[in-house]
C-alpha atoms as a PDB file:
ATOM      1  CA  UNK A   1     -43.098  23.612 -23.034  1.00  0.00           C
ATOM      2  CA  UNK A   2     -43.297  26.272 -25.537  1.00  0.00           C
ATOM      3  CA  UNK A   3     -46.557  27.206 -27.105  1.00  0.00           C
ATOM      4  CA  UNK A   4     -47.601  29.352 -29.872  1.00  0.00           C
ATOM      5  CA  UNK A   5     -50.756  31.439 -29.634  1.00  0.00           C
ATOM      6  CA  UNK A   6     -52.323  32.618 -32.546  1.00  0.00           C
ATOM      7  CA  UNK A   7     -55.228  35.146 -31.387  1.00  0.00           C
ATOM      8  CA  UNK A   8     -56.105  38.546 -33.360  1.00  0.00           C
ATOM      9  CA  UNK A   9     -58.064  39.721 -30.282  1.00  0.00           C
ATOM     10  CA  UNK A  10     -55.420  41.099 -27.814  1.00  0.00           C
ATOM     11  CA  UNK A  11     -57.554  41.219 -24.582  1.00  0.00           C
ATOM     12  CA  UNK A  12     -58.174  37.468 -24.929  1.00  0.00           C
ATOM     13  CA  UNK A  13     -54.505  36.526 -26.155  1.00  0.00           C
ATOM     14  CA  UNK A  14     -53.210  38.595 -22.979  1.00  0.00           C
ATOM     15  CA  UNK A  15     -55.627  36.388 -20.540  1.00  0.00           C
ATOM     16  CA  UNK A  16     -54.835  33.520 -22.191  1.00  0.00           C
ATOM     17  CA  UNK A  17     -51.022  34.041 -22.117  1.00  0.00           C
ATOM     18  CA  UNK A  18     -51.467  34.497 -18.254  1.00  0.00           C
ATOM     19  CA  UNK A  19     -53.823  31.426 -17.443  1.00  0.00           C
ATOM     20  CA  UNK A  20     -50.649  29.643 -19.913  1.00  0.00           C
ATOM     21  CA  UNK A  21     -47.556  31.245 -18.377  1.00  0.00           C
ATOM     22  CA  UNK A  22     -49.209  30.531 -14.665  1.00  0.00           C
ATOM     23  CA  UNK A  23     -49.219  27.069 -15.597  1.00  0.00           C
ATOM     24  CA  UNK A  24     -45.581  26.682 -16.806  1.00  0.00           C
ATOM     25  CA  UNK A  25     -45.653  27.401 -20.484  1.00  0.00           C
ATOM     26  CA  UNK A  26     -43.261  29.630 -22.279  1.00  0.00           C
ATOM     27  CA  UNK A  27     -45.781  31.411 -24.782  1.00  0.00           C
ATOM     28  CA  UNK A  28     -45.255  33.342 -28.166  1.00  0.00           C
ATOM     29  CA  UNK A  29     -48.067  34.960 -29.762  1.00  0.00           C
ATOM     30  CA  UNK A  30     -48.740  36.436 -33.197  1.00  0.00           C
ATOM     31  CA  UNK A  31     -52.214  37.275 -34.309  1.00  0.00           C
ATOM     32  CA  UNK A  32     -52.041  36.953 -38.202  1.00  0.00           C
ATOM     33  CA  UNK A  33     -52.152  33.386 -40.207  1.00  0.00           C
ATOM     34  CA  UNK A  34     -49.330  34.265 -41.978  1.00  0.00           C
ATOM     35  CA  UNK A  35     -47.162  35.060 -38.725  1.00  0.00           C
ATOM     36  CA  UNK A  36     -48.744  31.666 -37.570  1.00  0.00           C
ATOM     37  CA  UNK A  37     -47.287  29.229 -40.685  1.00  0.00           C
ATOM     38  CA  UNK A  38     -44.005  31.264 -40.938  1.00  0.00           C
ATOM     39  CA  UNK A  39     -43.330  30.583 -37.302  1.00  0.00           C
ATOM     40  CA  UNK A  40     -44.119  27.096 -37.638  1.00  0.00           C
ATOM     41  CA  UNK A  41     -42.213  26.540 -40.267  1.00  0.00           C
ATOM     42  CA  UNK A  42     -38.523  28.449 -38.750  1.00  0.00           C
ATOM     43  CA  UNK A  43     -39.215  27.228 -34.479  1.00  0.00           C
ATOM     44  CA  UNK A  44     -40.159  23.804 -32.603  1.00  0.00           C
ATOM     45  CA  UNK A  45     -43.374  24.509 -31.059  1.00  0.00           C
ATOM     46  CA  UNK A  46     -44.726  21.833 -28.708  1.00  0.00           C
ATOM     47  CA  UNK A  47     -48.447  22.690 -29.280  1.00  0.00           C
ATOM     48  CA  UNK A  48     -50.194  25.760 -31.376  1.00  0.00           C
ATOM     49  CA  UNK A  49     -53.425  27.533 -30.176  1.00  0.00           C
ATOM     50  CA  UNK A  50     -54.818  28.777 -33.116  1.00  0.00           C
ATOM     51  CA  UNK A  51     -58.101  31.615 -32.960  1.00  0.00           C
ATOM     52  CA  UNK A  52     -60.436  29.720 -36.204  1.00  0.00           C
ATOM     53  CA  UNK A  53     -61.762  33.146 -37.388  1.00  0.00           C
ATOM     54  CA  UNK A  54     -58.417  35.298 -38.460  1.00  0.00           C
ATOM     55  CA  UNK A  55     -57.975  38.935 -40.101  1.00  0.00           C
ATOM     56  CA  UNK A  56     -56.047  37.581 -43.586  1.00  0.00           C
ATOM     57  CA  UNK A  57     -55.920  33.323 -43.734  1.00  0.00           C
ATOM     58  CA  UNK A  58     -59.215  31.588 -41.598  1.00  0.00           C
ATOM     59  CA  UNK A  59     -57.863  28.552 -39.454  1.00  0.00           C
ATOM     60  CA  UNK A  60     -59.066  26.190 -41.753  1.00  0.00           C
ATOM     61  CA  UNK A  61     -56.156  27.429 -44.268  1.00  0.00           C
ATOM     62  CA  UNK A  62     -53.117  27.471 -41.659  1.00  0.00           C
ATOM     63  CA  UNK A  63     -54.005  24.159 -40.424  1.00  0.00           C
ATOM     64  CA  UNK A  64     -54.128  23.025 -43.841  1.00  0.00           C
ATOM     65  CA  UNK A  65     -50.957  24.692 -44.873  1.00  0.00           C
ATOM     66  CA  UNK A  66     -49.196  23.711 -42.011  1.00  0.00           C
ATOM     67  CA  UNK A  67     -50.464  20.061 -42.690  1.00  0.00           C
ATOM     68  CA  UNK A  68     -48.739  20.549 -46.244  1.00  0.00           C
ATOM     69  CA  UNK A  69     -45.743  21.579 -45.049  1.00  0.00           C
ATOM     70  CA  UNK A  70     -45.332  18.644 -43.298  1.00  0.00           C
ATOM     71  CA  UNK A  71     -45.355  20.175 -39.633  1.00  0.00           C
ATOM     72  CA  UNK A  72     -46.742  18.211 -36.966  1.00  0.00           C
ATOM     73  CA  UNK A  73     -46.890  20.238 -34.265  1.00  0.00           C
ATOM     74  CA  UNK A  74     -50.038  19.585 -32.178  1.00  0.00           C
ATOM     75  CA  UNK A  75     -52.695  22.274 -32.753  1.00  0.00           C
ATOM     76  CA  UNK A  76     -55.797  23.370 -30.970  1.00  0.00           C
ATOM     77  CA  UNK A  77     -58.792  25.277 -31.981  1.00  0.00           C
ATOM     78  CA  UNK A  78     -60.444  27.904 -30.587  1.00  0.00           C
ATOM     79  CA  UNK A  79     -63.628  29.361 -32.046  1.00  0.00           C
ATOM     80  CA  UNK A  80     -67.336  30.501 -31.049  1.00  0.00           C
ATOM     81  CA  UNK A  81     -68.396  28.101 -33.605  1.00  0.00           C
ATOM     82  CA  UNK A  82     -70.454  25.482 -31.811  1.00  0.00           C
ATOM     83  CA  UNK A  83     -72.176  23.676 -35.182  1.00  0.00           C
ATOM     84  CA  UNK A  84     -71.004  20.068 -35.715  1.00  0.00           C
ATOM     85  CA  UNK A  85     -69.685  20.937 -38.867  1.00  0.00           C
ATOM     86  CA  UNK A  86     -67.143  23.078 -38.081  1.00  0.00           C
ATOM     87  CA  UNK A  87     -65.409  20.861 -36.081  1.00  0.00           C
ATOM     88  CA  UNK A  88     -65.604  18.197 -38.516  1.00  0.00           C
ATOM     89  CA  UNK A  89     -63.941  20.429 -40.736  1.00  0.00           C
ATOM     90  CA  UNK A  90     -61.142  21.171 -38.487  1.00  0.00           C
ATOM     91  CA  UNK A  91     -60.417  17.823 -37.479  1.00  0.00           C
ATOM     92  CA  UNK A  92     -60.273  17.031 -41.220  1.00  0.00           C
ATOM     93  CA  UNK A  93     -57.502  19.245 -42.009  1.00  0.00           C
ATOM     94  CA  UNK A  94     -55.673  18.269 -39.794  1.00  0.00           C
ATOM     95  CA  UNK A  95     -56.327  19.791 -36.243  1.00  0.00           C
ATOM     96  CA  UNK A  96     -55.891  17.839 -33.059  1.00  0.00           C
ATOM     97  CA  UNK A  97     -58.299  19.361 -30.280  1.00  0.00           C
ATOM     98  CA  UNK A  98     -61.229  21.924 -30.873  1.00  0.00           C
ATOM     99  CA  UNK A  99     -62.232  24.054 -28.058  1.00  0.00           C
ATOM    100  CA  UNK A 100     -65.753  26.372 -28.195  1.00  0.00           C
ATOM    101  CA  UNK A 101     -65.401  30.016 -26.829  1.00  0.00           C
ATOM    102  CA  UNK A 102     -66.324  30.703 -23.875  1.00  0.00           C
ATOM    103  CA  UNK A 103     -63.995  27.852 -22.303  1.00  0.00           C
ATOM    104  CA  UNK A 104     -62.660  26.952 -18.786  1.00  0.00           C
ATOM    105  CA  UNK A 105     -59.206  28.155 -18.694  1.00  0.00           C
ATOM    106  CA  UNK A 106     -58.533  25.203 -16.589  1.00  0.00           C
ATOM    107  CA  UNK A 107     -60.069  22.741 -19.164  1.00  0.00           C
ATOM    108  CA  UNK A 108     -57.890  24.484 -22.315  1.00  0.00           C
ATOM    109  CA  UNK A 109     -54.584  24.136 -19.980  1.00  0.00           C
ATOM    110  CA  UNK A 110     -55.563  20.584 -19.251  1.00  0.00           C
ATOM    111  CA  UNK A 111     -56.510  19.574 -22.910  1.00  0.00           C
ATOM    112  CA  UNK A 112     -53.563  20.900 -23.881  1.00  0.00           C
ATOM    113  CA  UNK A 113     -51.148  19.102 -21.321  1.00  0.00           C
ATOM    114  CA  UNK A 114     -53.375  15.591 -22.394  1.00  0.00           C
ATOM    115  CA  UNK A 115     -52.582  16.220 -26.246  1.00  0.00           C
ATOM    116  CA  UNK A 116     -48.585  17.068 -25.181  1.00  0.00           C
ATOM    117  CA  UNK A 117     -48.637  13.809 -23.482  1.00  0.00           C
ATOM    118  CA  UNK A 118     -50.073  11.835 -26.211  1.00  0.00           C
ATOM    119  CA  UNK A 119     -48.007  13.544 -28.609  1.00  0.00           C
ATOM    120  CA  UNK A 120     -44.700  12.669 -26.922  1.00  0.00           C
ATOM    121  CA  UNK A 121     -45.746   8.862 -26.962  1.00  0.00           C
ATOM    122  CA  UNK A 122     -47.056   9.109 -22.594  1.00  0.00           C
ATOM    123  CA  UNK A 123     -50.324   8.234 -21.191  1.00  0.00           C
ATOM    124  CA  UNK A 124     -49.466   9.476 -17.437  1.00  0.00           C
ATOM    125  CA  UNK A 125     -48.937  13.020 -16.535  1.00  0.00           C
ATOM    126  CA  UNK A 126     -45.789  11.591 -14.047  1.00  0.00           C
ATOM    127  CA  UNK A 127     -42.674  10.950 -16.149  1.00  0.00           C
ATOM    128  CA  UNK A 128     -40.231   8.191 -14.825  1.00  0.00           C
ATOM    129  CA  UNK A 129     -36.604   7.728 -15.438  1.00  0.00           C
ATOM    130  CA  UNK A 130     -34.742   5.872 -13.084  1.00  0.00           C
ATOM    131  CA  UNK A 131     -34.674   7.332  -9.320  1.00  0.00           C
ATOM    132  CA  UNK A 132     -35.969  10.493 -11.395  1.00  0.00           C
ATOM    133  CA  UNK A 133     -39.774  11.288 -12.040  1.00  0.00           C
ATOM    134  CA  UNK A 134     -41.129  14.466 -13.443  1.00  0.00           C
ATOM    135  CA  UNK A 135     -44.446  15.905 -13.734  1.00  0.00           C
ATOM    136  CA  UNK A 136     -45.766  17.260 -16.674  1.00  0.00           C
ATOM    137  CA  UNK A 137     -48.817  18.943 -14.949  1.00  0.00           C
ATOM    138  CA  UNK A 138     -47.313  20.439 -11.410  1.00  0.00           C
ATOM    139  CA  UNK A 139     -43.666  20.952 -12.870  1.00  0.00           C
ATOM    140  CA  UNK A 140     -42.341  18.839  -9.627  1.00  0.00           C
ATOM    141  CA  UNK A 141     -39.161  16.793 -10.220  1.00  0.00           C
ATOM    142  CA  UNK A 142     -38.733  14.535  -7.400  1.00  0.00           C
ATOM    143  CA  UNK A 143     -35.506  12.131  -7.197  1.00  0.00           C
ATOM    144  CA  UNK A 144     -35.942   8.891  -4.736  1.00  0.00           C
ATOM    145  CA  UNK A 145     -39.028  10.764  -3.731  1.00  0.00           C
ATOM    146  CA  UNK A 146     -37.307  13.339  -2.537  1.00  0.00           C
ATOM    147  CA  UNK A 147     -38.506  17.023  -3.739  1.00  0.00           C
ATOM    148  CA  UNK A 148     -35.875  19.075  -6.382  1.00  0.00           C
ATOM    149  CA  UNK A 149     -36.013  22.772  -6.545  1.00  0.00           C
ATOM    150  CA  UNK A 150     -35.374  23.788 -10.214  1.00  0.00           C
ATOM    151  CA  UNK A 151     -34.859  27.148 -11.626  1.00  0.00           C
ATOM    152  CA  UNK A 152     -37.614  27.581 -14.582  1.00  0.00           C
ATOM    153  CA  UNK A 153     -34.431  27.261 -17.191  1.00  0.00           C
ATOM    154  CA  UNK A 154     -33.296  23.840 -15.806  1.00  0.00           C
ATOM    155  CA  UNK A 155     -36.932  22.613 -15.074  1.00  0.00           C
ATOM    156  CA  UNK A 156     -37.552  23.091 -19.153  1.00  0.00           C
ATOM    157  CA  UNK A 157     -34.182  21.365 -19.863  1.00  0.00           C
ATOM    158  CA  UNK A 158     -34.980  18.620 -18.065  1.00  0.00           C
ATOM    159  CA  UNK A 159     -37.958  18.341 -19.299  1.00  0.00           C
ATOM    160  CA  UNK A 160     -37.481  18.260 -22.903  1.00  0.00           C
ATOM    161  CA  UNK A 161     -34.231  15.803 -21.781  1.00  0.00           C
ATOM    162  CA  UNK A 162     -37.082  13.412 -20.422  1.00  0.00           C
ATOM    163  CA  UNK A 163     -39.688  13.727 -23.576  1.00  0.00           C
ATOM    164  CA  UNK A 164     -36.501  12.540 -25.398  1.00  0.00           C
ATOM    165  CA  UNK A 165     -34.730   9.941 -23.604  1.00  0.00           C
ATOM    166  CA  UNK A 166     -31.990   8.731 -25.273  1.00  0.00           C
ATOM    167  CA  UNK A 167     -32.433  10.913 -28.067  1.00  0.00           C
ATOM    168  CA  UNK A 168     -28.881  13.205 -28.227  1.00  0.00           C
ATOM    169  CA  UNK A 169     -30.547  16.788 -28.263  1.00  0.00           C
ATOM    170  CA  UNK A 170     -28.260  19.985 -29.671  1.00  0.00           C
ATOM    171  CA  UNK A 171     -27.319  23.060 -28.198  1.00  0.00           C
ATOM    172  CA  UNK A 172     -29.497  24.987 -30.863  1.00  0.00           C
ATOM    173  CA  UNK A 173     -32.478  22.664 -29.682  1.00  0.00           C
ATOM    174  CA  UNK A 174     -32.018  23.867 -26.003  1.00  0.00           C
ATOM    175  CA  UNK A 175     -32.167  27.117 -27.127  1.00  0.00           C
ATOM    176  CA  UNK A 176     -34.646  27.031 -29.498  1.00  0.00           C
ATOM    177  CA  UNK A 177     -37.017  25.342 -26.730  1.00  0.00           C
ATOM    178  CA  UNK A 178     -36.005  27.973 -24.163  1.00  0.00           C
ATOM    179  CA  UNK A 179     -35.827  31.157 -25.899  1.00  0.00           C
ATOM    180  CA  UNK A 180     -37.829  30.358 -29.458  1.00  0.00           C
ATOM    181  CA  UNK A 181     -35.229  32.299 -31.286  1.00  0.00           C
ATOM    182  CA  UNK A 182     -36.165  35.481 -29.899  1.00  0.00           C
ATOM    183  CA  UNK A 183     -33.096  37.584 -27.987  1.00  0.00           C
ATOM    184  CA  UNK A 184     -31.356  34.406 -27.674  1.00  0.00           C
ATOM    185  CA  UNK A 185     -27.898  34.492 -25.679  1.00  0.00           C
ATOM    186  CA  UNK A 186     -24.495  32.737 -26.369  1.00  0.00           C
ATOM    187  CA  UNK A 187     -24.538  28.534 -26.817  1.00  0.00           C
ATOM    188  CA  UNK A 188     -22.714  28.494 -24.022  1.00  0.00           C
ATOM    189  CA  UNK A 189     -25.387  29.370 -21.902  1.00  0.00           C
ATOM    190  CA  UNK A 190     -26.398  25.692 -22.100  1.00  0.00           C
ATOM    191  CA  UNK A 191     -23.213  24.339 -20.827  1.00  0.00           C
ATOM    192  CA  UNK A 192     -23.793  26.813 -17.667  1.00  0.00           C
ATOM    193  CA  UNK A 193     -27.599  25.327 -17.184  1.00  0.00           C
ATOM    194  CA  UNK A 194     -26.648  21.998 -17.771  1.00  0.00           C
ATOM    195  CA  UNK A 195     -23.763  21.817 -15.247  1.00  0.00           C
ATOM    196  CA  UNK A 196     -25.836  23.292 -12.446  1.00  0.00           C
ATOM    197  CA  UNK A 197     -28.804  20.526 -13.267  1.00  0.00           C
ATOM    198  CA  UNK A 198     -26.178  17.611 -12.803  1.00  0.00           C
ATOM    199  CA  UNK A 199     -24.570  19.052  -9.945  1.00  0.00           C
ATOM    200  CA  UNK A 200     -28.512  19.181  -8.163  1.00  0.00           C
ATOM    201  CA  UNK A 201     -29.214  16.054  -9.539  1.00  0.00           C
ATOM    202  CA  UNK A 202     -26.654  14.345  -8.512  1.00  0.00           C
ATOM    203  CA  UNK A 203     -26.458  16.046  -4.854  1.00  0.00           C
ATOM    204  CA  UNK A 204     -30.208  13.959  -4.989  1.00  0.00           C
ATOM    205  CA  UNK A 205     -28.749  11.208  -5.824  1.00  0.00           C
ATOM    206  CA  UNK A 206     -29.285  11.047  -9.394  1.00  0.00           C
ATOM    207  CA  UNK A 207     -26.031  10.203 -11.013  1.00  0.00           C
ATOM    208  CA  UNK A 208     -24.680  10.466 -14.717  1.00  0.00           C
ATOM    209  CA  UNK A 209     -28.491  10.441 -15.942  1.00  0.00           C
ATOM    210  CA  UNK A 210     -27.344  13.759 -18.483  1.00  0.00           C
ATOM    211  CA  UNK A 211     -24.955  12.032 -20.736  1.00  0.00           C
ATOM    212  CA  UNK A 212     -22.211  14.740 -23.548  1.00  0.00           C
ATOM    213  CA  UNK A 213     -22.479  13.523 -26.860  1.00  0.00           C
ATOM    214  CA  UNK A 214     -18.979  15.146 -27.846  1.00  0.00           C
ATOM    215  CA  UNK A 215     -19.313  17.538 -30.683  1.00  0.00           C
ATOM    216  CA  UNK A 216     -23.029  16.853 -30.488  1.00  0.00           C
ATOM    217  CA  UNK A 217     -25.110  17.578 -27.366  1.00  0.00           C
ATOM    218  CA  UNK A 218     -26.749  16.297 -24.548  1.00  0.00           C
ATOM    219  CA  UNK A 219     -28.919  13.230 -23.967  1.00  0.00           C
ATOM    220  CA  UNK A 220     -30.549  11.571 -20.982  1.00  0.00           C
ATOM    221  CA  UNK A 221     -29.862   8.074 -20.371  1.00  0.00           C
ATOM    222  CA  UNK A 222     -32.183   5.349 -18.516  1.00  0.00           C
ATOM    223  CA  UNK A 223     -29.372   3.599 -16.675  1.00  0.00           C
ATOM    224  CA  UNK A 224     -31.708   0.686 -15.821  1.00  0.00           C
ATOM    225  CA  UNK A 225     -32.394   0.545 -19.769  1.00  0.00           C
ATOM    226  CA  UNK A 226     -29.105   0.940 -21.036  1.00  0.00           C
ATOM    227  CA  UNK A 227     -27.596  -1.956 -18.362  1.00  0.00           C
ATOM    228  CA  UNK A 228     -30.557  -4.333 -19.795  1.00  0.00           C
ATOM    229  CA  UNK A 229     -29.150  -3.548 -23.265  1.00  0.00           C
ATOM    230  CA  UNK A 230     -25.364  -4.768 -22.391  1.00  0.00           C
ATOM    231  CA  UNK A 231     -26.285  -7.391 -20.854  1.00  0.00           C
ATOM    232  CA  UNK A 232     -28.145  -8.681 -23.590  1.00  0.00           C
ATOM    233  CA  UNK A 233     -25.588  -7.840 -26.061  1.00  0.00           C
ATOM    234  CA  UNK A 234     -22.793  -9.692 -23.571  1.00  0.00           C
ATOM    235  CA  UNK A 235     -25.285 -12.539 -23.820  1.00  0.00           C
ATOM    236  CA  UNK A 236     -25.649 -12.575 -27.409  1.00  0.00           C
ATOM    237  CA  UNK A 237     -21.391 -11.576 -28.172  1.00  0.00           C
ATOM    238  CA  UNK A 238     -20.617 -14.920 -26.037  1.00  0.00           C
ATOM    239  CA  UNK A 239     -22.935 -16.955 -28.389  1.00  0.00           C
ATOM    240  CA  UNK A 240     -21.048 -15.716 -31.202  1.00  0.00           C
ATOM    241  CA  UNK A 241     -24.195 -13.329 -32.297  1.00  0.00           C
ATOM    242  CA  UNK A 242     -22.555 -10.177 -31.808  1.00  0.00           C
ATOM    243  CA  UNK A 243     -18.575  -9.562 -33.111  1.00  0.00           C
ATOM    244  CA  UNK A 244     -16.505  -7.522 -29.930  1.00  0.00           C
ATOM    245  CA  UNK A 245     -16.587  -4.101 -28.879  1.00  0.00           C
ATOM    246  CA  UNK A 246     -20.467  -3.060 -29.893  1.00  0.00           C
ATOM    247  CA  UNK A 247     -22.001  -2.660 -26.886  1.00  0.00           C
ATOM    248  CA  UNK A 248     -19.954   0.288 -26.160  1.00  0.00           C
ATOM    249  CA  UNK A 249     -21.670   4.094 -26.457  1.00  0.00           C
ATOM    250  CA  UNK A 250     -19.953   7.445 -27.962  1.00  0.00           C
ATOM    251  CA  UNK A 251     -21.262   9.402 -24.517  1.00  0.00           C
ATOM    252  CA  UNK A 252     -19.473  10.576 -21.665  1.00  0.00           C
ATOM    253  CA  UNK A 253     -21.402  10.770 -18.169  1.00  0.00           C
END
């Protein structure tokens, strides 16, 4: 997951990078409201951490601007401010969590990991896919039970294969979500990650889950799923419902 940290006070932006990084976030951090709307705009963030009081826009504005820009990118407050009002405030333009300094690290990381959940459309930190679950919170992949050891490159493909299932991702998105456009190698890079995740995952037993959308990308397919489709569709094309030949896919395995 990649985060954005927004934090003009670099002592706490360097412990909260740590407390983030130690729990399996990729974090970028800028400490102006400008810096925190531009990079909004241009890169995919999963979830923004955003300091209320900044040196040139207050949080207020960003979150509003963002809000305008039509970016919805989950973001969290963080702010001394304990009144009632300023939280109101917040969550009426258009802010998603509100933290009070000081804070738990533990309860920020696990406020944050609630609102990624809800914002990917999951209730339960364990992500399921076939013989495949993931965990959101411990970064364990586990296929038929059975532990996976992923590199931290594959782990964050996989995972952002799983938040979209079925949804054909692009190289650029890969990279965008591992590197945030910041010293980011050659495309092909993905190929190389992506062949080494199949080639573990199907050593597991986990076979033709990662699906290549010629000319297009990647995209993880719920074999259970897409067998419930065609059969449905085979059931509806001999009633006469469906006309021949569209319950076929574009994807190779």
């Amino acid at each position: 997951m990649r985060i954005l940290l927004v934090e003009d006070d670099f002592a706490a932006a360097g412990a909260c990078t740590h407390v983030m990084r130690a729990s399996g976030f990729t974090v970028d951090h800028v400490a102006t409201g400008q810096e925190a709307v531009e990079m909004l705009k241009h890169y995919d963030y999963d979830i923004a951490v955003l300091e209320l009081m900044l040196p040139d826009i207050e949080g207020y504005e960003v979150v509003r601007r963002v809000r305008v820009a039509k970016i919805d990118t989950p973001i969290v407050i963080l702010s001394g401010l304990t009144r009632p009002q300023a939280k109101v405030r917040a969550f009426s333009v258009g802010a998603d969590d509100y933290v009070t300094k000081p804070f738990d690290s533990s309860e920020l990381v696990a406020r944050m990991q609630a609102i990624l959940r809800r914002s990917k459309g999951y209730s339960e930190s364990c992500l399921r896919v076939g013989p495949l679950e993931l965990s959101i919170d411990s970064r364990e992949v586990t296929i038929k039970g059975q532990p996976i050891h992923l590199t931290g490159k594959e782990y964050a493909i996989l995972e952002l294969l799983v938040l979209r299932k079925g949804i054909v991702l692009t190289k650029d998105a890969f990279l965008n979500h591992l590197y945030g456009g910041m010293d980011e190698p050659e495309m092909k890079i993905i190929d190389v990650f992506v062949c080494k995740l199949r080639r573990k995952l199907q050593a597991a037993g986990a076979k033709n889950l990662i699906s290549t959308v010629w000319g297009r990308g990647y995209m993880l397919r719920d074999q259970a799923a897409d067998e419930a489709h065609v059969s449905l569709a085979q059931e509806a094309q001999a009633m006469g419902s469906v006309p021949a030949g569209t319950a076929g896919a574009s994807v190779a395995a």
